[in-house]
Protein backbone atom coordinates (compact mmCIF):
# COMPACT_ATOMS: atom_id res chain seq x y z
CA UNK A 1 -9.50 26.34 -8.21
CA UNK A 2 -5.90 25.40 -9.75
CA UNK A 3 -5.29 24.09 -12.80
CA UNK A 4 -5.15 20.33 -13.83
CA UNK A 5 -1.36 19.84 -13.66
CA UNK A 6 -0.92 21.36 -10.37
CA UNK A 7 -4.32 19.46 -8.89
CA UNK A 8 -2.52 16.27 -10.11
CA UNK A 9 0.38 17.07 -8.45
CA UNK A 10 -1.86 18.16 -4.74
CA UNK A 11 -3.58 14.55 -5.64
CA UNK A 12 -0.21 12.64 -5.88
CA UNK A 13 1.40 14.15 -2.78
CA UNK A 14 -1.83 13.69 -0.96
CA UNK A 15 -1.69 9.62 -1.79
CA UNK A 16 1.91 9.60 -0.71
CA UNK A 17 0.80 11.61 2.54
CA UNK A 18 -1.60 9.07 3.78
CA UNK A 19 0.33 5.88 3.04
CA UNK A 20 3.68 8.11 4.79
CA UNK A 21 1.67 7.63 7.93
CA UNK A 22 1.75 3.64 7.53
CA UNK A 23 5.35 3.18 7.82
CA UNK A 24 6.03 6.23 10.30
CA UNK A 25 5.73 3.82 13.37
CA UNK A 26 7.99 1.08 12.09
CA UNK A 27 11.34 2.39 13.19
CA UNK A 28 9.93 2.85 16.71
CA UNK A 29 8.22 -0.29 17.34
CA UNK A 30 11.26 -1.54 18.90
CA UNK A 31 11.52 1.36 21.29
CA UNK A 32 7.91 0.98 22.43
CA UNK A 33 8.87 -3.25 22.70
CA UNK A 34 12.08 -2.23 25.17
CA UNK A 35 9.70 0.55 26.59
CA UNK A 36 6.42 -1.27 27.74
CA UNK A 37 7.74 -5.17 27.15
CA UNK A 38 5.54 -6.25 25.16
CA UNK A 39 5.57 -9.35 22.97
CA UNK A 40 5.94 -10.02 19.19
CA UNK A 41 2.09 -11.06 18.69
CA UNK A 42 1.32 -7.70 20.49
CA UNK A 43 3.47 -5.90 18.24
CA UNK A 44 2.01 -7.67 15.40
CA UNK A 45 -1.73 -7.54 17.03
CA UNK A 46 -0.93 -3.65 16.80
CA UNK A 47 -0.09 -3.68 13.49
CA UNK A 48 -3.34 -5.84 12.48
CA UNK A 49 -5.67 -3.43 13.93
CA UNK A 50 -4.51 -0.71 11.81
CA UNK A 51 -5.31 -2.89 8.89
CA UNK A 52 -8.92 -4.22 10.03
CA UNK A 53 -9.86 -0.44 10.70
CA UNK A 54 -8.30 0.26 7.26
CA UNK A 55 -10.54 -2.67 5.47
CA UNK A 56 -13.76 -1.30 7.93
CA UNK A 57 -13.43 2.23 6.02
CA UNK A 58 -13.00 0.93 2.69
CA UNK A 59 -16.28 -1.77 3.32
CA UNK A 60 -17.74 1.79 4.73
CA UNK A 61 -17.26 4.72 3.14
CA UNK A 62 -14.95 3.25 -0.03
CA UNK A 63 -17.42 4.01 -2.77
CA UNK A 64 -18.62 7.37 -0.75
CA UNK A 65 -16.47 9.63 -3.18
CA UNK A 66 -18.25 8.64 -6.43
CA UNK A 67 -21.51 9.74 -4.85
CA UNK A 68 -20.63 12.82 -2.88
CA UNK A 69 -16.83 14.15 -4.50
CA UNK A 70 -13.42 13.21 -3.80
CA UNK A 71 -12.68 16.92 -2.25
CA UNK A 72 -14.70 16.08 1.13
CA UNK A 73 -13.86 12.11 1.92
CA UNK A 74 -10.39 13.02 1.39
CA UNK A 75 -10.54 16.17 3.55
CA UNK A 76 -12.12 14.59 6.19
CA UNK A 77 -9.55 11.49 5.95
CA UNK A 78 -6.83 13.71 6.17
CA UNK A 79 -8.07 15.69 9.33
CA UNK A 80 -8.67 12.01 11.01
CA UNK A 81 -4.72 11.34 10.18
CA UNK A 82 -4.16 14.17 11.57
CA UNK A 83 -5.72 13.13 14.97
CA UNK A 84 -4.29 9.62 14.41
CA UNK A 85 -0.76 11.22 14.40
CA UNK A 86 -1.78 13.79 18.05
CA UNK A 87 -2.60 10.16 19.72
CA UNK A 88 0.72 8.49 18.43
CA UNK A 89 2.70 11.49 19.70
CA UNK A 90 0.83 11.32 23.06
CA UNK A 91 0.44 7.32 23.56
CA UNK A 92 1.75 6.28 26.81
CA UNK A 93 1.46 2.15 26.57
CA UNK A 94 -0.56 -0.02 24.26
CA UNK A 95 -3.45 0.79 24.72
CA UNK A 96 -2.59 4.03 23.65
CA UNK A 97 -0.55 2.91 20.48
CA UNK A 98 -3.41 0.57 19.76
CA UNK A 99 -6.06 3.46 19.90
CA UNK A 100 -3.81 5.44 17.30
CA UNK A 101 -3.21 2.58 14.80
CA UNK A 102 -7.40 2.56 15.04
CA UNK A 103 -8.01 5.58 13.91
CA UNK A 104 -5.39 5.85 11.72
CA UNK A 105 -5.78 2.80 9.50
CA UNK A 106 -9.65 4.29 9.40
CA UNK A 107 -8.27 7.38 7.96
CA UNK A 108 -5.84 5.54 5.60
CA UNK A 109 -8.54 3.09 4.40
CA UNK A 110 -10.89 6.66 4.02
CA UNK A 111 -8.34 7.84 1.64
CA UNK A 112 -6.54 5.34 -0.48
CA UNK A 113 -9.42 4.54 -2.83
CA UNK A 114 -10.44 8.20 -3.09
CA UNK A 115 -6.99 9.69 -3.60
CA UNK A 116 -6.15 7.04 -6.72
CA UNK A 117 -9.35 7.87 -7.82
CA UNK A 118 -8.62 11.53 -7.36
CA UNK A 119 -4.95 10.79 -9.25
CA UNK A 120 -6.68 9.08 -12.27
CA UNK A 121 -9.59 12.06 -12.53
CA UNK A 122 -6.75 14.92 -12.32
CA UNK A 123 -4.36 12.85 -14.81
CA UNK A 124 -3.41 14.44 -17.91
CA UNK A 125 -3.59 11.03 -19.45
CA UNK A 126 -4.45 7.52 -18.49
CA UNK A 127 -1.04 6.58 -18.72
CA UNK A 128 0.74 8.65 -16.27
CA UNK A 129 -1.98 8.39 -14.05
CA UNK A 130 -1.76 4.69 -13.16
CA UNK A 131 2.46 5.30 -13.11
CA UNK A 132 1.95 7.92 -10.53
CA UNK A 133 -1.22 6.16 -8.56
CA UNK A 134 0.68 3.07 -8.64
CA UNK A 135 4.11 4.82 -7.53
CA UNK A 136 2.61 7.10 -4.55
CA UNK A 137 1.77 3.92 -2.01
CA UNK A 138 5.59 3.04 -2.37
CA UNK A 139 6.48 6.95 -2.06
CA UNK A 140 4.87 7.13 1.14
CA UNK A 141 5.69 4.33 2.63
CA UNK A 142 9.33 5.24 2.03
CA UNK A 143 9.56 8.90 3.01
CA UNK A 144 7.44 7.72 6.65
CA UNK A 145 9.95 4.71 7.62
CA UNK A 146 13.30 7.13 6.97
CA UNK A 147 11.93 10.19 8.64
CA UNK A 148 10.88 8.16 11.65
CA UNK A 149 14.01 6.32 11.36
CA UNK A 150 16.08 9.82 11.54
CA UNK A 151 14.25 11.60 13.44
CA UNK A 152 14.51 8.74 15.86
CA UNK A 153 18.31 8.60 15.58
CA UNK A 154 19.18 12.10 15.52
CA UNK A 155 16.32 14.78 17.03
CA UNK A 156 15.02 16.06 19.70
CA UNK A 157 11.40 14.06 20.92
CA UNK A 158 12.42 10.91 19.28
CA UNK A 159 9.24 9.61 19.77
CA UNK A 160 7.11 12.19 19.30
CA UNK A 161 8.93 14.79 16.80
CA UNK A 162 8.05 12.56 13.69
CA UNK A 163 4.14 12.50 14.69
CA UNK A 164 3.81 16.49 14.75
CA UNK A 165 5.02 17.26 11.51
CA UNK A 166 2.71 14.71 10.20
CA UNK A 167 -0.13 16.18 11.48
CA UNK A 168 0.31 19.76 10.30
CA UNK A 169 0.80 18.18 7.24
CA UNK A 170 -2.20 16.33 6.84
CA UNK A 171 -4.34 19.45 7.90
CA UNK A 172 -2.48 21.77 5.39
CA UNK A 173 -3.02 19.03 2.59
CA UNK A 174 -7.02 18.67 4.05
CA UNK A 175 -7.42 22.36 3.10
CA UNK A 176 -5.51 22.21 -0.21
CA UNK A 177 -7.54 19.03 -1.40
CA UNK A 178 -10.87 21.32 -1.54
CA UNK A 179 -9.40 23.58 -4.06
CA UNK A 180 -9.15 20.61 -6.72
CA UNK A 181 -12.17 20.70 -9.23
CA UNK A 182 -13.77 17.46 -9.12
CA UNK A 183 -14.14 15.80 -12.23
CA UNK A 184 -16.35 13.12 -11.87
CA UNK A 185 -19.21 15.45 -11.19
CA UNK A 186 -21.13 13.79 -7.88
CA UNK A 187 -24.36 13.51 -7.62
CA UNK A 188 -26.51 15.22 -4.32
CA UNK A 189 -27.93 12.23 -3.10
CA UNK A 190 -30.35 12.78 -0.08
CA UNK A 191 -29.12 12.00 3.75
CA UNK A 192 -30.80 8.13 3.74
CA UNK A 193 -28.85 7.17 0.59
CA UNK A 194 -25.40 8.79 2.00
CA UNK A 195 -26.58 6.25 4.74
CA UNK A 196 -27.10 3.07 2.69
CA UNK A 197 -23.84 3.14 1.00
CA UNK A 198 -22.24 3.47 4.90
CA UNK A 199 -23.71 -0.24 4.85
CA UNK A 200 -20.51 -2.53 4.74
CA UNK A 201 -20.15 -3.57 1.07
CA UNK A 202 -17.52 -4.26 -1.97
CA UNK A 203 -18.01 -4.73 -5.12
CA UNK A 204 -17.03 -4.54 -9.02
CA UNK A 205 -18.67 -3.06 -12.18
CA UNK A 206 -19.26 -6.12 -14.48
CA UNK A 207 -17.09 -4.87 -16.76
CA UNK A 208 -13.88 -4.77 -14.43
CA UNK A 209 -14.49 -8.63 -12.95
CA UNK A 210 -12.67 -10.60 -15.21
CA UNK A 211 -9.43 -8.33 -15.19
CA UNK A 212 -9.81 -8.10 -11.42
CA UNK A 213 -10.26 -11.75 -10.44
CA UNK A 214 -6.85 -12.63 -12.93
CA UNK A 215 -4.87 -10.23 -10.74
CA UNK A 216 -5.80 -11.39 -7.58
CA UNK A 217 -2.49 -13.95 -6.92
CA UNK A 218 0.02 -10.63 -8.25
CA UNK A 219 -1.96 -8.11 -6.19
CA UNK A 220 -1.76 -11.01 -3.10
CA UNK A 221 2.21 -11.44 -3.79
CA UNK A 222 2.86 -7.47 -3.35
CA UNK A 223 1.27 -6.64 -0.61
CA UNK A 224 2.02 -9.64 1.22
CA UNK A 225 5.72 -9.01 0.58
CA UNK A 226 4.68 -5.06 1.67
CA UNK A 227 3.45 -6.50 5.07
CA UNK A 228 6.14 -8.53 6.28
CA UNK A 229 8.50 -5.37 5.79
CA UNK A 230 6.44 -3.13 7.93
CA UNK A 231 5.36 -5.51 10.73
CA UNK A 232 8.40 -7.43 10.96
CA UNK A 233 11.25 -5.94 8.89
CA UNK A 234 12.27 -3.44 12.26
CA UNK A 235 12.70 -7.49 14.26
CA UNK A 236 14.46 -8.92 11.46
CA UNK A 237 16.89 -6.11 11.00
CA UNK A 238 17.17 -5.91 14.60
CA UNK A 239 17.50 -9.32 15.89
CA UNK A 240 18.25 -11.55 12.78
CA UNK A 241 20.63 -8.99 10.73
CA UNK A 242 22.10 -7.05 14.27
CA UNK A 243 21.37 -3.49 12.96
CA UNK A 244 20.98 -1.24 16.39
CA UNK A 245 20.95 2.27 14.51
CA UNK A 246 16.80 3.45 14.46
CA UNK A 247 18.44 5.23 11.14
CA UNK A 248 19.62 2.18 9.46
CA UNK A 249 16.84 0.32 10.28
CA UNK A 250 14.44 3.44 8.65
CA UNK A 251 16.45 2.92 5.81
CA UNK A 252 16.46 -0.15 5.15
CA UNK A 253 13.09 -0.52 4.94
CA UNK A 254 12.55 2.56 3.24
CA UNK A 255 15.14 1.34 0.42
CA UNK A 256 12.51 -1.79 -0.55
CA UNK A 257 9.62 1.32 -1.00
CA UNK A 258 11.57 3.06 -2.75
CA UNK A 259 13.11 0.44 -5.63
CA UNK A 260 9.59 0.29 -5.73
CA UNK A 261 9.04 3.63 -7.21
CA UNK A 262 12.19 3.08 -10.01
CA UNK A 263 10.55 -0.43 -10.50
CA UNK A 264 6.79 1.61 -11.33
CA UNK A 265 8.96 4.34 -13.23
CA UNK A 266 10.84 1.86 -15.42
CA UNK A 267 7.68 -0.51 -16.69
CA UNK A 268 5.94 1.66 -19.09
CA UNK A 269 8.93 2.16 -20.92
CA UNK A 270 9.05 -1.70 -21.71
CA UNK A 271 7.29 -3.33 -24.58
CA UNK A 272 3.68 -4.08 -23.06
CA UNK A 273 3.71 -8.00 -23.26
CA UNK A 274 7.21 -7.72 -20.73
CA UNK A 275 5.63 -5.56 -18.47
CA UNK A 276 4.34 -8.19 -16.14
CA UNK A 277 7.17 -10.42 -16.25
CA UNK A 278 9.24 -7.63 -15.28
CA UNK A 279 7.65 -7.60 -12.35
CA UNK A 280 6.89 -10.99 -11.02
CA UNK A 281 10.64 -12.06 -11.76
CA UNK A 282 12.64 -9.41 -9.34
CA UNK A 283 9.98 -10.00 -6.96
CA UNK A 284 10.75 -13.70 -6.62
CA UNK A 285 14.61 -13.16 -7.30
CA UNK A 286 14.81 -10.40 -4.58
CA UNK A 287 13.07 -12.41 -1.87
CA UNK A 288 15.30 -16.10 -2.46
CA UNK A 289 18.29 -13.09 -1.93
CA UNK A 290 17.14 -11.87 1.59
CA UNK A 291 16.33 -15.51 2.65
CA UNK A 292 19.84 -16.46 1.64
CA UNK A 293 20.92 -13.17 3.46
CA UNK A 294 18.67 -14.24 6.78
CA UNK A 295 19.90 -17.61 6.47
CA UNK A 296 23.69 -15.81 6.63
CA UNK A 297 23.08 -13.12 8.38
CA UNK A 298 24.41 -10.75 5.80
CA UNK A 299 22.92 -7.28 5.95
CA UNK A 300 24.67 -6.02 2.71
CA UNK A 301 23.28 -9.13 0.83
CA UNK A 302 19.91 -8.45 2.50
CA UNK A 303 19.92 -4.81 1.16
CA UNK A 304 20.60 -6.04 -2.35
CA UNK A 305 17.64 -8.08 -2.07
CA UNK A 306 15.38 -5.84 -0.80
CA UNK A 307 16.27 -3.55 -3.58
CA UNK A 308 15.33 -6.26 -6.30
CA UNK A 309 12.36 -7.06 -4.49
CA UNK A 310 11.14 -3.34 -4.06
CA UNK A 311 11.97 -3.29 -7.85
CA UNK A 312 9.62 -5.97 -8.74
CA UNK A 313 7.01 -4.84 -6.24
CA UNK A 314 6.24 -1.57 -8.37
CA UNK A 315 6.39 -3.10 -11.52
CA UNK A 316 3.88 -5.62 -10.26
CA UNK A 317 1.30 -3.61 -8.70
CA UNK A 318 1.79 -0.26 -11.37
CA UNK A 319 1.00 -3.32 -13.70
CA UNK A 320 -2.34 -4.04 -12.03
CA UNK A 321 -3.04 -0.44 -11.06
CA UNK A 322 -2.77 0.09 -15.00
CA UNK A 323 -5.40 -2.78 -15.80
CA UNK A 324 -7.79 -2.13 -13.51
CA UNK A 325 -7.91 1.93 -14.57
CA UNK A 326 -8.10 0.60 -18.23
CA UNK A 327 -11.42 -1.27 -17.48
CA UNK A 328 -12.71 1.21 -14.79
CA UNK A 329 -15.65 3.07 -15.50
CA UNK A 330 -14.97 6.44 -14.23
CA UNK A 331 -18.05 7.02 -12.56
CA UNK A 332 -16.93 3.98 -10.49
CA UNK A 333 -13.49 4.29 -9.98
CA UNK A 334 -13.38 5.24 -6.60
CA UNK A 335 -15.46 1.40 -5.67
CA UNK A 336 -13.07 -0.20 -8.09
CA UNK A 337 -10.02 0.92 -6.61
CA UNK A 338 -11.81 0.89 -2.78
CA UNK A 339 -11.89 -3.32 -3.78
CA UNK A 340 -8.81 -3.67 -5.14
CA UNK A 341 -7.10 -2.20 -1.62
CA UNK A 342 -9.31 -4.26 0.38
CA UNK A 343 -7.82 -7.64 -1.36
CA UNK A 344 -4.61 -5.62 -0.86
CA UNK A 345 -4.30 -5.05 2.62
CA UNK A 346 -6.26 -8.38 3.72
CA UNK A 347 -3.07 -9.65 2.09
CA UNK A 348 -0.89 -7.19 3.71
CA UNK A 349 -2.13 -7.93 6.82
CA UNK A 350 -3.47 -11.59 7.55
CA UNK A 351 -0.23 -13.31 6.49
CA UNK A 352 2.13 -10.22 8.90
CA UNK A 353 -0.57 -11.52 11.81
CA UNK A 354 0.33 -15.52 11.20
CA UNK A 355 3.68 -14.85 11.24
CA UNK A 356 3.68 -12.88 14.41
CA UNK A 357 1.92 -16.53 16.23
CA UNK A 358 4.25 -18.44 14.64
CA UNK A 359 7.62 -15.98 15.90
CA UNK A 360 6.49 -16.80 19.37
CA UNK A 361 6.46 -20.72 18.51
CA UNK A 362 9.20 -21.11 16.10
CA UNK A 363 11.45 -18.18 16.74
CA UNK A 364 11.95 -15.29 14.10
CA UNK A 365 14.61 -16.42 11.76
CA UNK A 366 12.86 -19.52 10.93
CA UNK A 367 9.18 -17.40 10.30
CA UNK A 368 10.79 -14.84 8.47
CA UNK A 369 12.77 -17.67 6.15
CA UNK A 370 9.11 -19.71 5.92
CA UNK A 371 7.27 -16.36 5.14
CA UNK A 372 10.14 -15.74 2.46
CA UNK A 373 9.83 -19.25 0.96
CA UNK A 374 5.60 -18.74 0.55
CA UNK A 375 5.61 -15.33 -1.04
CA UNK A 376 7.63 -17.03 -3.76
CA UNK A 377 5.25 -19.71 -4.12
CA UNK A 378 2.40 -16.62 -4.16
CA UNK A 379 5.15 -15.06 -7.02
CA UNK A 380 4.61 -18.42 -8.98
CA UNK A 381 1.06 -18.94 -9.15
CA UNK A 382 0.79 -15.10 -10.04
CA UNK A 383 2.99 -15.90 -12.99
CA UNK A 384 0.89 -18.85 -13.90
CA UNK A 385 -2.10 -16.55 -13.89
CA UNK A 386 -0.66 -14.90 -15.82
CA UNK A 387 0.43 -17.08 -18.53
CA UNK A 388 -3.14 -18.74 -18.61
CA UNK A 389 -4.64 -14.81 -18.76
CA UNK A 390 -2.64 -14.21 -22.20
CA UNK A 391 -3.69 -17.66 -23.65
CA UNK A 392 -7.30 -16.52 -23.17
CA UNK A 393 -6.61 -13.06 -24.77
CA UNK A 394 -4.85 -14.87 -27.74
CA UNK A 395 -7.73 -17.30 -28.10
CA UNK A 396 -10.31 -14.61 -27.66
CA UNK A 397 -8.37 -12.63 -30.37
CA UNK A 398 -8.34 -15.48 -33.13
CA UNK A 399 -11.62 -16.23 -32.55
CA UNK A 400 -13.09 -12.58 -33.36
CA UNK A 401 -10.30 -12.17 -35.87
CA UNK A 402 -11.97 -15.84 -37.56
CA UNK A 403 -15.69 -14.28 -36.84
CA UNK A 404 -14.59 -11.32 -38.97
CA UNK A 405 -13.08 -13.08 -41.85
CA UNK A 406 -16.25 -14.99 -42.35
CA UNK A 407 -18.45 -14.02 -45.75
């Protein structure tokens, strides 16, 4: 078995693994367009049924590692990425593409609650558990869309190359996983309850509600944002901005992931009552910058504001990542964290879908610019949330603080 700092660090690179596959396919989505011509609701119609398959495994099986162990959900979710990526290497029109986003968003959805529960169990402390659960969506997301978006550019297979080394990877990291000591200590439930919690279902220890419910709008506001970068961020770069390099356009995208990590780096170091204004304020800055960059057609300025976005995009979800683990049970992490990603990628995913209707209607500057103008909105009532969710604590506070004083 190894050791708790190097299982932490197998846990981490496992969470960034299965998030690298999300953003892999990004770069090349306009070489399958030119490819098999097909439209921007099909490209977006792709991208949705990653995310329904995604939201089916985490209804599923999202809970399954606090009853059974994190070692075998996340093996098997790895080996299932692993045949996600053989199907993306070998797809030879939609339908193929389509049958590879399936099985991998099943996969991904297998493994995201599991592997942040995994983080959080293998943390040396609390702390720099949610900073590194919190950072490795970003990570992955970043190191997938400029690999793709080099190897595209630059080596042999363009669209294949990227797909392969994925796969050994996830199979390596499927054997490695098992040699983590799980610290949650399953139970051995019998073969009809292992069925009953394959019932779809979601849910939240009473304890975790309230903090839960007043993060909904920031956890919306992310992952929205997240979503119209990796459905249409590759369009917008490539028709709105003119950017014809695969490589640019893998790093473009990859620069908003990665702010995002320097954004979940930099909060903890800033007095806790800033933290979630630190967040919620780039985020809203960043995105009025790329509108005014779409609206120009200025790549640099578009860059800048990706960057500030990404920024506030880790801040804001390490912030709720930290909350929720705070007021997780640990026995239940793994449904607590399966939840919070469901809310996450219905908002990653239903607004990316809209928007790829309304591009065939209303062309995709104007979507993009309209998309734009409603995450801030989102950013707003988050920060409202907010402000009512520290009144409540203050109140609460006095009020015990009075109950105390009394004779």
């Amino acid at each position: 078995m190894l050791n708790r700092p190097v299982s932490f660090f197998v846990a981490g690179a496992v969470g960034a693994a299965a998030l690298t596959a999300a953003s892999a396919p990004s770069p090349l989505y306009p070489v399958y367009q030119r490819l098999w011509g097909f439209s921007p609701f099909t490209l977006t119609a792709i991208f949705a049924v990653y995310v329904l398959a995604l939201l089916a495994a985490l209804l599923t099986i999202g809970s399954l590692s606090d009853r059974v162990g994190r070692r075998p959900v996340a093996s098997a979710a790895l080996v299932l990425l692993a045949l996600g990526m053989l199907l993306f290497a070998t797809a030879g029109g939609t339908g193929g593409l389509m049958a590879a986003r399936i099985i991998q968003g099943f996969a991904v959805g297998a493994a995201t609650g599991t592997t942040t529960a995994m983080i959080m169990d293998s943390a040396p402390n609390p702390r720099l558990g949610s900073i590194v659960s919190s950072a490795v969506p970003a990570l992955g997301i970043a190191i997938g869309a400029v690999l793709a978006g080099a190897l595209v550019e630059f080596a042999p297979l363009p669209r294949e190359l990227v797909f392969w080394i994925l796969a050994v990877v996830y199979l390596v990291l499927a054997a490695l996983v098992w040699l983590i000591p799980e610290r949650a200590r399953p139970e051995s439930p019998s073969l009809g309850s292992v069925w009953r919690l394959l019932l779809p279902s979601a849910g939240l220890p009473q304890a975790t509600r309230p903090a839960f419910f007043a993060l909904l709008p920031s956890i919306g506001a992310t992952w929205a944002l997240a979503g119209l970068y990796l459905s249409l961020g590759s369009s917008v770069l490539g028709i709105v901005l003119d950017v014809h390099s695969h490589f640019v356009v893998g790093i473009v995208l990859g620069v908003f992931f990665a702010a995002g990590i320097a954004g979940t780096a930099v909060s903890p170091v800033l007095p806790p009552k800033s933290r979630e204004w630190f967040g919620y304020g780039p985020l809203a800055v960043g995105v009025l910058v790329t509108i005014a960059a779409m609206l120009n057609s200025a790549l640099p300025l578009y860059v800048v504001g990706s960057v500030i976005a990404g920024f506030g995009f880790g801040a804001s979800f390490r912030f709720a990542i930290n909350a929720l683990g705070e007021v997780a049970p640990a026995p239940q992490r793994g449904q607590v964290f399966a939840t919070m990603y469901i809310v996450s990628y219905l908002a990653f995913s239903v607004p990316a879908l809209a928007a790829g209707l309304a591009v065939e209607r209303f062309g995709l500057k104007p979507t993009a610019v309209t998309y734009g103008a409603l995450e801030v909105a989102l950013v707003l009532i988050a920060m409202f949330a907010g402000i009512v969710r520290a009144r409540l604590r203050v109140g609460g506070s006095a009020r015990k603080s009075t109950g105390r004083a009394r004779p």
